[in-house]
Protein backbone atom coordinates (compact mmCIF):
# COMPACT_ATOMS: atom_id res chain seq x y z
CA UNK A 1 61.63 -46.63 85.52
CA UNK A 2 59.46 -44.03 86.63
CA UNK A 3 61.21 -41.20 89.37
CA UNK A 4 59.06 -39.58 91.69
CA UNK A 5 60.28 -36.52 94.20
CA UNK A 6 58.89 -36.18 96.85
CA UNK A 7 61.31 -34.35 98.37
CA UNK A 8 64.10 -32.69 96.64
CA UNK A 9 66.40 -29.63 97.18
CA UNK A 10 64.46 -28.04 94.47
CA UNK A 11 61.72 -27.75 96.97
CA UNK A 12 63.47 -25.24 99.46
CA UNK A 13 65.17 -22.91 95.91
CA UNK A 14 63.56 -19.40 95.33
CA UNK A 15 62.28 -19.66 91.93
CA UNK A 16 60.13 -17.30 90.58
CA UNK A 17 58.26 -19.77 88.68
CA UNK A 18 54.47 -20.65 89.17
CA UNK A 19 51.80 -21.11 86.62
CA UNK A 20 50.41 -17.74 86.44
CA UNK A 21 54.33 -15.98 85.98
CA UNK A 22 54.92 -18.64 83.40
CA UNK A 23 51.64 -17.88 81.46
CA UNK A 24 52.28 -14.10 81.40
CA UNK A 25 55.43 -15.33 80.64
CA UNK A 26 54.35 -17.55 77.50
CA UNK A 27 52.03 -14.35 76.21
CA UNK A 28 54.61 -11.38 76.59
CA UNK A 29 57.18 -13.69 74.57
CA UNK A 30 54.24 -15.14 71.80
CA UNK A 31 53.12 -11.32 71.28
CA UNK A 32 56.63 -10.40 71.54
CA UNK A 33 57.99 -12.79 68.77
CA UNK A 34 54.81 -11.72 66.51
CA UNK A 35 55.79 -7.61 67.12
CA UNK A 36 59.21 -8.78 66.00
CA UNK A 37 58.79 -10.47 63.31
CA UNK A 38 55.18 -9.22 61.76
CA UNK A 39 55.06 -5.70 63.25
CA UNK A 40 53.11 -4.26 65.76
CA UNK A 41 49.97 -3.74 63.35
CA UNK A 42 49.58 -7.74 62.54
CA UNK A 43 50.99 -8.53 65.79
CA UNK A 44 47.73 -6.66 67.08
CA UNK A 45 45.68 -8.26 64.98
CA UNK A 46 46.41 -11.59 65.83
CA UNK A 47 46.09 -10.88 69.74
CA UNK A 48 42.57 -9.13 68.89
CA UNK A 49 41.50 -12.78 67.49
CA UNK A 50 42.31 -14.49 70.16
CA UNK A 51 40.77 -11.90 72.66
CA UNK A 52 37.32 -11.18 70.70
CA UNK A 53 37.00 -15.52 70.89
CA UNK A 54 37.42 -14.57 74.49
CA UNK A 55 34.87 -11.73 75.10
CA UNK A 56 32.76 -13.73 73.71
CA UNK A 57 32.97 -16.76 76.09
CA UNK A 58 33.28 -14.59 78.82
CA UNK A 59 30.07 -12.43 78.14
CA UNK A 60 27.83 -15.86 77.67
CA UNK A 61 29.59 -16.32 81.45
CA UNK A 62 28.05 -12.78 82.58
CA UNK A 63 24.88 -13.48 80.75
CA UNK A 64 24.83 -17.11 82.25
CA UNK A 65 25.39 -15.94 85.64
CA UNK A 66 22.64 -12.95 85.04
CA UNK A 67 20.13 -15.41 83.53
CA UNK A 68 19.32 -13.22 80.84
CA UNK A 69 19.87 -12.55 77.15
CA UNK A 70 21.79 -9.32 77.35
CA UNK A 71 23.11 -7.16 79.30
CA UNK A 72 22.17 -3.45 80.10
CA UNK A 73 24.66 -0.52 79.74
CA UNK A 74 25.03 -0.23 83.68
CA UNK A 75 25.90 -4.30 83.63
CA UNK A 76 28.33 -4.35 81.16
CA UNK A 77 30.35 -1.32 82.64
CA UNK A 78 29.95 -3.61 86.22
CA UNK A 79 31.19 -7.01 84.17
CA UNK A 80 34.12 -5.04 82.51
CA UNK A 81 35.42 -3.87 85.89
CA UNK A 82 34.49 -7.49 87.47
CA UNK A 83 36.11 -9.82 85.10
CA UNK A 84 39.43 -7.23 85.23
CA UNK A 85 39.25 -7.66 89.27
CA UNK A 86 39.12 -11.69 88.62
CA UNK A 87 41.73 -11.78 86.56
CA UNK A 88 44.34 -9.04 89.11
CA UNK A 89 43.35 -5.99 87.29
CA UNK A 90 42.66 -3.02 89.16
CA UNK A 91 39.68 -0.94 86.32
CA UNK A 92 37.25 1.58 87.85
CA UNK A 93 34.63 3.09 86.23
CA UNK A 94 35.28 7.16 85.74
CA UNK A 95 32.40 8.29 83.74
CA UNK A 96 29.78 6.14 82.18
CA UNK A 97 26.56 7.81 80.36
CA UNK A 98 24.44 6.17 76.95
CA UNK A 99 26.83 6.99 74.97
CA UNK A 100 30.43 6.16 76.56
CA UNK A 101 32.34 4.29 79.64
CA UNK A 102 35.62 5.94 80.22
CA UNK A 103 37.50 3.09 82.72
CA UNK A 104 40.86 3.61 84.56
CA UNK A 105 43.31 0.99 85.65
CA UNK A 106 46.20 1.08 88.16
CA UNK A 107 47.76 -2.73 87.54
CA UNK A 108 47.61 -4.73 84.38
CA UNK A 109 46.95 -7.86 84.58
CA UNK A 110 49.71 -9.25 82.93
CA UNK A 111 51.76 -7.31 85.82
CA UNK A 112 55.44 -5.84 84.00
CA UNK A 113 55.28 -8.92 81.51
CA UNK A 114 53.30 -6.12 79.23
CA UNK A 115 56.01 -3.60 79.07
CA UNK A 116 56.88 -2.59 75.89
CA UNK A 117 54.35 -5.27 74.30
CA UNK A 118 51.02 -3.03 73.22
CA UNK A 119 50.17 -5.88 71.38
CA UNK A 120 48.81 -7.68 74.38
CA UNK A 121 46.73 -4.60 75.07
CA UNK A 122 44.41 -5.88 72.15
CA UNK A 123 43.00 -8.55 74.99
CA UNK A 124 41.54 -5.59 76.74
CA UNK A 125 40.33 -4.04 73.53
CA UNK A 126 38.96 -6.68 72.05
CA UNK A 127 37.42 -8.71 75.08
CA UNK A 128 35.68 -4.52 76.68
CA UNK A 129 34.94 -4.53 72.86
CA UNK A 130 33.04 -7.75 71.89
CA UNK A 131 31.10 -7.84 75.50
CA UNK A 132 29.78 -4.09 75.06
CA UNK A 133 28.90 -4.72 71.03
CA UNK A 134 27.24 -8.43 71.54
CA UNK A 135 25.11 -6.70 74.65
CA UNK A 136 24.56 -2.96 73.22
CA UNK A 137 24.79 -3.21 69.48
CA UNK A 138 28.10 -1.39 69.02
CA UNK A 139 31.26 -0.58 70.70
CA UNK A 140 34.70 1.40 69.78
CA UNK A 141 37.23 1.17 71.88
CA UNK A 142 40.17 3.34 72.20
CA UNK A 143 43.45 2.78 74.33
CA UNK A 144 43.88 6.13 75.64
CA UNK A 145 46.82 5.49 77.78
CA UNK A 146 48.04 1.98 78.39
CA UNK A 147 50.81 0.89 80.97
CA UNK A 148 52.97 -1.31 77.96
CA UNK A 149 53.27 2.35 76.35
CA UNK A 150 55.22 3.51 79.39
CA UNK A 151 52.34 5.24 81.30
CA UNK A 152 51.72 4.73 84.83
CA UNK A 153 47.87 3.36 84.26
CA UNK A 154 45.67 2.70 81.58
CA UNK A 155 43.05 4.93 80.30
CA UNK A 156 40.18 3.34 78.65
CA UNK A 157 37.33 4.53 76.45
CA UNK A 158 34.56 2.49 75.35
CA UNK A 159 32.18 4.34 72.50
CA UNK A 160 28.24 2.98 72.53
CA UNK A 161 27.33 5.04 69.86
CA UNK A 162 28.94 6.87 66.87
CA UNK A 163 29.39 10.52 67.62
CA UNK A 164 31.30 12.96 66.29
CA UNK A 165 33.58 12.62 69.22
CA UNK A 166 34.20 8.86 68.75
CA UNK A 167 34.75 8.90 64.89
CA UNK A 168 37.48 11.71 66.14
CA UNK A 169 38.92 9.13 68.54
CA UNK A 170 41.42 6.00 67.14
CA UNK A 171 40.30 3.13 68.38
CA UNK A 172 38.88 -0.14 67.24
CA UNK A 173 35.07 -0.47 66.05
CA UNK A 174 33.06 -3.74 67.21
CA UNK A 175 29.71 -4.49 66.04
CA UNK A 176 27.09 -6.74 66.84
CA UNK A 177 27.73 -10.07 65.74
CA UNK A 178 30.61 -9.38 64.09
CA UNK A 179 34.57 -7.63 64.96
């Protein structure tokens, strides 16, 4: 027999529990398990999978939106902010020229579920990454400063070009096409 509640006292308890928390929940504890277990290197890897199949979608939703083929430099700085400020980031652009966009962020999205799990800073790397390479040719991108590291923000840089001060920088290359 089938129970239905439409009332219970579960209704009126202070549970921290919604989908969103539960989620962010659900990806701190997956990237968590795979650092454990794999290391933080394949851990990475994994996440940046899952996040380039991401960028992806969510660049043919900018391009969509846009009606066009590909976007400009100026419009992919604007969608990297935008789809951060969707999703309860907080990313501002602090320098963008032809051949970099430096971003800053105040509040992850994943809130304090990313502390301590860098891993889950491949979403950002790979989804900035794919949408600037599919759109400009090339992209590295390098995780300056990242809030699951301990620091109080994040400091992103996104290469558009190689020069000699982005094969200095660590970061991940994206091409075109490809990872």
């Amino acid at each position: 027999m089938e129970r239905t509640m439409s009332s219970t006292v579960f209704d009126d308890l202070d549970v921290p529990l919604e989908r969103d928390v539960f989620l962010r929940t659900l990806i701190r504890e997956l990237s968590g398990t795979l650092q454990d277990i794999v290391g933080l290197e394949e851990a990475s890897g994994f996440v940046s999978v899952v996040g380039q199949n991401i960028g992806r979608e969510i660049n043919h939703y900018y391009k969509d939106a846009l009606q066009t083929d590909a976007l400009d430099r100026r419009q992919v700085a604007d969608a990297l902010v935008d789809l951060k400020r969707r999703i309860k980031g907080d990313f501002s652009i602090l320098e963008e020229n032809e051949n970099k966009i430096v971003l800053h962020n105040n509040v992850c999205p994943f809130a304090e579920k990313v502390l301590e799990r860098p891993a889950m800073c491949m979403m950002t790397s790979n989804v900035f990454g794919s949408i600037a390479a599919e759109n400009l040719g090339y992209a590295k991108v390098v995780l300056d400063e990242t809030i699951a590291e301990g620091h109080g923000r994040c400091m992103v840089t996104v290469h558009l070009a190689p020069t000699e001060e982005s094969e200095a920088a660590i970061g991940r290359e994206y091409v075109k096409g490809g990872s």
